[in-house]
C-alpha atoms as a PDB file:
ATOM      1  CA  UNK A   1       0.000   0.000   0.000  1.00  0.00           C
ATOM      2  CA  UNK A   2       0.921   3.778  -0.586  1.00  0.00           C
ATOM      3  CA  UNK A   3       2.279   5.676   2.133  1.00  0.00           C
ATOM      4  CA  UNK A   4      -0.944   8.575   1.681  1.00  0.00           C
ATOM      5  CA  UNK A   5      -3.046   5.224   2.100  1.00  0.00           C
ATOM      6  CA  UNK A   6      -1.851   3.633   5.107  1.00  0.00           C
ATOM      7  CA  UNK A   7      -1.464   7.729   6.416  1.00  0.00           C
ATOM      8  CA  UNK A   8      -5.041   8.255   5.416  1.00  0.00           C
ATOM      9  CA  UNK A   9      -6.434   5.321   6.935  1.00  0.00           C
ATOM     10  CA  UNK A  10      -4.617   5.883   9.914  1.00  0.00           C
ATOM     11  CA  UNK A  11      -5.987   9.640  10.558  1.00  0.00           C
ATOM     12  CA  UNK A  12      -9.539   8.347   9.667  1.00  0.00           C
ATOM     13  CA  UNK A  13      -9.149   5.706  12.435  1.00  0.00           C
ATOM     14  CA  UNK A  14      -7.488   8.392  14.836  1.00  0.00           C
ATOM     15  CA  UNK A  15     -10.438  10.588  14.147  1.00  0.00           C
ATOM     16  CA  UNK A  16     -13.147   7.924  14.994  1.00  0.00           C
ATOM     17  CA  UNK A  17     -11.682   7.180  18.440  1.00  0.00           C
ATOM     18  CA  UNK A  18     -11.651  10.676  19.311  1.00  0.00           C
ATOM     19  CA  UNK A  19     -15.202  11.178  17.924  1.00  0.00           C
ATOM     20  CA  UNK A  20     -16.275   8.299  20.054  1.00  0.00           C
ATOM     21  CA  UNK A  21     -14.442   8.647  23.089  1.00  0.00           C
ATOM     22  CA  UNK A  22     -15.330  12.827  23.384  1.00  0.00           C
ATOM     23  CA  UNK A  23     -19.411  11.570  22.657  1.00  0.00           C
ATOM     24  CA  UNK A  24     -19.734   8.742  25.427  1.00  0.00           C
ATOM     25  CA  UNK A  25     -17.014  11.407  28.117  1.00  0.00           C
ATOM     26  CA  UNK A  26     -18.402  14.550  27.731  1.00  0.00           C
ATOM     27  CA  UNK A  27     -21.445  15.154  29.613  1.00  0.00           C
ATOM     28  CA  UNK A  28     -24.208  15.744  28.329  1.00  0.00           C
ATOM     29  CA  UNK A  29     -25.806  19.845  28.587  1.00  0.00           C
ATOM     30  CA  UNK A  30     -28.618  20.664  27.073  1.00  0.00           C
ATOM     31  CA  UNK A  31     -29.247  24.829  25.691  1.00  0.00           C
ATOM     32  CA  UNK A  32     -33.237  25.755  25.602  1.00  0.00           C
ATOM     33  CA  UNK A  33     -34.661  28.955  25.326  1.00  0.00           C
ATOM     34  CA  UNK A  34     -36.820  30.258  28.571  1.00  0.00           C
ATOM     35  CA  UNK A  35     -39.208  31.999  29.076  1.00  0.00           C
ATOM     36  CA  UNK A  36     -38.597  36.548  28.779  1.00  0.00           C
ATOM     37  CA  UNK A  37     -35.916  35.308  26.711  1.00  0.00           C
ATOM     38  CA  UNK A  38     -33.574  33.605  28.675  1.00  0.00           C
ATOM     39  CA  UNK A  39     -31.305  30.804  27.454  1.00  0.00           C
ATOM     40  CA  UNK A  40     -31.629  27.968  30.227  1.00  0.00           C
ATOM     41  CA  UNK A  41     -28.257  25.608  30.336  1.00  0.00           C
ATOM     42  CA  UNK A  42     -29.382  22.130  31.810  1.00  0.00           C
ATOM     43  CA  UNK A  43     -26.775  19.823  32.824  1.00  0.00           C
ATOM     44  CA  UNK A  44     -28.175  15.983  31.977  1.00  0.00           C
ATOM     45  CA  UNK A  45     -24.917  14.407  33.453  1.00  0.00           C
ATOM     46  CA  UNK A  46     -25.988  11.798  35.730  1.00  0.00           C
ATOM     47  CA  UNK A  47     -24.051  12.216  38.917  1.00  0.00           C
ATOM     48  CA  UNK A  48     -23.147   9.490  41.676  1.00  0.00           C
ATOM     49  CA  UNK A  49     -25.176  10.389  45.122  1.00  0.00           C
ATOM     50  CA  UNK A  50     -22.622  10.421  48.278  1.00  0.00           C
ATOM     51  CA  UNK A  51     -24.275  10.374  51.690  1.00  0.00           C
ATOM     52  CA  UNK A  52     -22.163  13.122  53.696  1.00  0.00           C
ATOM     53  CA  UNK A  53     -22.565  11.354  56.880  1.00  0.00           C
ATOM     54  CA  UNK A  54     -21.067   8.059  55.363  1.00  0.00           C
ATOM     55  CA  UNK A  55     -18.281   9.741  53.912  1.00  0.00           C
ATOM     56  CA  UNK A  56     -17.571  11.684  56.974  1.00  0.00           C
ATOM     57  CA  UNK A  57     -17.933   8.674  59.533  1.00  0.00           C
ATOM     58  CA  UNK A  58     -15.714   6.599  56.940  1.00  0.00           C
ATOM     59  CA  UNK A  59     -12.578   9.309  57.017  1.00  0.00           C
ATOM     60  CA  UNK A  60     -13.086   9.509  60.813  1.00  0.00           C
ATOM     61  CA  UNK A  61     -12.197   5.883  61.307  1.00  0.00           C
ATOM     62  CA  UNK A  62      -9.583   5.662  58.564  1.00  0.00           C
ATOM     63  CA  UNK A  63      -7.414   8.389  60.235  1.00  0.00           C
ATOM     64  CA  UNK A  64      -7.955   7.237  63.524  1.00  0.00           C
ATOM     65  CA  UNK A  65      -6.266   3.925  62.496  1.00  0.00           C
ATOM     66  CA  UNK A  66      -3.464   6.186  60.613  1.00  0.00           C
ATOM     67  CA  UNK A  67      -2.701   8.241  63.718  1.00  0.00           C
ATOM     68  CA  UNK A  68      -2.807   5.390  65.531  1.00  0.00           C
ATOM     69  CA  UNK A  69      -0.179   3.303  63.258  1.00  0.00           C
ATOM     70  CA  UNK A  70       1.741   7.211  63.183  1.00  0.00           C
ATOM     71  CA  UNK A  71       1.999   7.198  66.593  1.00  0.00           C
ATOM     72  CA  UNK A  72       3.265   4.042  67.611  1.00  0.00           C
ATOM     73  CA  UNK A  73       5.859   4.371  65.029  1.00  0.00           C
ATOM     74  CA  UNK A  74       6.828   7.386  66.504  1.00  0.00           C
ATOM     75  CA  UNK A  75       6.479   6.569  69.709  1.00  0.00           C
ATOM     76  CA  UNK A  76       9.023   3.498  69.414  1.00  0.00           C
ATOM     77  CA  UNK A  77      11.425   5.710  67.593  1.00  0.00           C
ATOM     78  CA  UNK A  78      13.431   8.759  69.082  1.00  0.00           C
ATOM     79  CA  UNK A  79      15.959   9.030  66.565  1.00  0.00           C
ATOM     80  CA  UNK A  80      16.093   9.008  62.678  1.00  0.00           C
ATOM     81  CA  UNK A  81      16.157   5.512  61.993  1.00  0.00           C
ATOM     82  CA  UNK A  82      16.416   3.410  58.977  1.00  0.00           C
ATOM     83  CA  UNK A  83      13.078   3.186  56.775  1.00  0.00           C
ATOM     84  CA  UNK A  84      11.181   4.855  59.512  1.00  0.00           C
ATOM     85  CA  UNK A  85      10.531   7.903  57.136  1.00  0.00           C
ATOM     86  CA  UNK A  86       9.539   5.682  54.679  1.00  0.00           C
ATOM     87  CA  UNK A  87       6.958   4.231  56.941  1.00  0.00           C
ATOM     88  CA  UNK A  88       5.551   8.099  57.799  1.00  0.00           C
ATOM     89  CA  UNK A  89       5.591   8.226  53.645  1.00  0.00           C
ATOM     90  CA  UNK A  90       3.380   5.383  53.257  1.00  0.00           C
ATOM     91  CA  UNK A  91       1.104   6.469  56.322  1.00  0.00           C
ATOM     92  CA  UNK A  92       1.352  10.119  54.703  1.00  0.00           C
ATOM     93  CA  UNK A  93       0.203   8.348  51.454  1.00  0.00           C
ATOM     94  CA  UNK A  94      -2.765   6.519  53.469  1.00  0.00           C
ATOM     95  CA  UNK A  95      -3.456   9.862  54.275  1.00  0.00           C
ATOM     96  CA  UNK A  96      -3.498  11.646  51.003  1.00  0.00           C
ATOM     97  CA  UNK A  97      -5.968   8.573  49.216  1.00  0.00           C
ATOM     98  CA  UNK A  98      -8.804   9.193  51.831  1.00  0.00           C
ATOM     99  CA  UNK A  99     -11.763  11.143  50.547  1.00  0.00           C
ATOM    100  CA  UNK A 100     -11.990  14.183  52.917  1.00  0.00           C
ATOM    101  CA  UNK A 101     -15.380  15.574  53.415  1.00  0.00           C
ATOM    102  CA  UNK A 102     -15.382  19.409  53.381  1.00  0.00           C
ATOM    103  CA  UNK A 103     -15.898  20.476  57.026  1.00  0.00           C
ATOM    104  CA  UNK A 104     -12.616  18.526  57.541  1.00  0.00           C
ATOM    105  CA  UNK A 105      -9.865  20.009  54.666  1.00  0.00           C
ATOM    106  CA  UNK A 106      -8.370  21.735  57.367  1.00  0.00           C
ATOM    107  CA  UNK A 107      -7.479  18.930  59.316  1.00  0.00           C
ATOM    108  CA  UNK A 108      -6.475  17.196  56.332  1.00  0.00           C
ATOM    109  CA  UNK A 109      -4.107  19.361  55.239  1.00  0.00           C
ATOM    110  CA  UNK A 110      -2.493  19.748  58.959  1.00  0.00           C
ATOM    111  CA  UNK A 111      -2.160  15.956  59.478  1.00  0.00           C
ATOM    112  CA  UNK A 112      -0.622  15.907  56.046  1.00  0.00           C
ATOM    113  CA  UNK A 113       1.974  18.647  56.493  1.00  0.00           C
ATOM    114  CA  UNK A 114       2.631  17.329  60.191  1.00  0.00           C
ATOM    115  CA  UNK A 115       3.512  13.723  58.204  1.00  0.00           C
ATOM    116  CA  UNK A 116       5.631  15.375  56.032  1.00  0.00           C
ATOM    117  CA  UNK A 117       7.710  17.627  58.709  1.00  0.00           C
ATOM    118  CA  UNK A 118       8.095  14.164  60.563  1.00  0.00           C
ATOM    119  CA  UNK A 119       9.445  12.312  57.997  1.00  0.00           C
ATOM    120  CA  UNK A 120      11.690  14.956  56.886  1.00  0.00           C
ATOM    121  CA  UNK A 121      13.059  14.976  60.231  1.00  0.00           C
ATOM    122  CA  UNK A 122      13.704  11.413  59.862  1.00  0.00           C
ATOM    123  CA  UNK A 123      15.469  12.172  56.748  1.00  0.00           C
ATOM    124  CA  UNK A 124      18.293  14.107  58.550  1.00  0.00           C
ATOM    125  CA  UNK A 125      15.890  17.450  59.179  1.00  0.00           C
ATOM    126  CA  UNK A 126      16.284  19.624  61.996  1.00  0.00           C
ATOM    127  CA  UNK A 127      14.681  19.712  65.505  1.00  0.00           C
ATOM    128  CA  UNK A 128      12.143  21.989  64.968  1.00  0.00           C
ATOM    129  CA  UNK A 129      10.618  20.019  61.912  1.00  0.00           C
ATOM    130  CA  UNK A 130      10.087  17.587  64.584  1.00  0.00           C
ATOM    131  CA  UNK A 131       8.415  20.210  66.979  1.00  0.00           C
ATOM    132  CA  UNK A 132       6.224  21.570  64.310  1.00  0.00           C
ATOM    133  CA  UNK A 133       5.015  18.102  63.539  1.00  0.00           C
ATOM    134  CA  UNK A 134       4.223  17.452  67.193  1.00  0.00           C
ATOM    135  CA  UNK A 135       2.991  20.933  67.599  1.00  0.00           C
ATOM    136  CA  UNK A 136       0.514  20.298  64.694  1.00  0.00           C
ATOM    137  CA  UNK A 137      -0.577  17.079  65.889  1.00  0.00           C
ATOM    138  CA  UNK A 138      -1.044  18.088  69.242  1.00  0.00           C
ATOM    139  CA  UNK A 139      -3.483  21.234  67.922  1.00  0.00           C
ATOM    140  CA  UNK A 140      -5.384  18.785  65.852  1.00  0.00           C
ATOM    141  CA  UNK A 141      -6.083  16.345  68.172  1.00  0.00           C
ATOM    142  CA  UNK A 142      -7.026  19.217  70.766  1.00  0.00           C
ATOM    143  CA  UNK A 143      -9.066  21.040  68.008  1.00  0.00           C
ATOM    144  CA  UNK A 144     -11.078  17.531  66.892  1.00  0.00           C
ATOM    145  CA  UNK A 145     -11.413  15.236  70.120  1.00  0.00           C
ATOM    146  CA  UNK A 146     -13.150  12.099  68.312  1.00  0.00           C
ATOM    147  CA  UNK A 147      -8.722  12.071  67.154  1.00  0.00           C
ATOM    148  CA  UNK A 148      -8.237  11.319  70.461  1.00  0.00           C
ATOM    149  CA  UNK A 149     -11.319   8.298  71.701  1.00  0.00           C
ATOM    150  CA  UNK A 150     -11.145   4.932  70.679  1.00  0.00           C
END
């Protein structure tokens, strides 16, 4: 076969996927004109339902078991220590794959910066990363008590 053949073929093929695959992603909206004039836009995307209080109870528990695994690695562990900040990585990680409901982005973000200023400690950081991190912790955990009950 020609070189424009095999070329053409190709681009028509190329074309059809990206046809296809932007009609069945895309969602779907939907232009009407109102009433007075008005152009309505009416999103027809079908959208997954999350029950808040699920999600909320959910993240509760999961960092309750993180901080829990945190701080009996930490508490076994006084000094930078072989593949210790690797183990605050992978809790940090735990961390950062939880859904976080709203209300609670705050915390999340403090927990996750107090992870990371441990383990860079661990990774030959200074003191105060180490305060900062317990500093954080200890703010959170006075600022959100469930942190703190079984």
């Amino acid at each position: 076969m020609p070189k424009k053949t095999i070329l053409s073929i190709g681009l028509a093929l190329l074309s059809l996927s990206l046809i296809l695959y932007l009609t069945f992603s895309l969602k779907r909206v939907t232009v009407r004109s109102g009433s007075e004039g008005r152009t309505e836009i009416q999103n027809t995307a079908v959208t997954e339902k999350v029950d808040l209080k699920k999600l909320e109870a959910g993240y509760k528990t999961q960092v309750k078991f993180v901080i829990i695994d945190y701080e009996a690695l930490i508490g076994t562990t006084t000094e930078p220590a072989d593949g210790t900040a690797d183990k605050i990585m992978e809790l940090r990680n735990k961390l950062t794959d939880l859904s976080v409901p709203t209300e609670l982005k705050n915390l999340h973000l403090d927990l996750v910066l107090a992870f990371s200023r441990m383990e860079n400690y661990f990774r030959g950081g200074s003191q105060e990363e180490k305060d900062f991190s317990d500093d954080l912790l200890e703010r959170a955990k006075n600022d959100h008590e469930w942190l703190t009950m079984p």
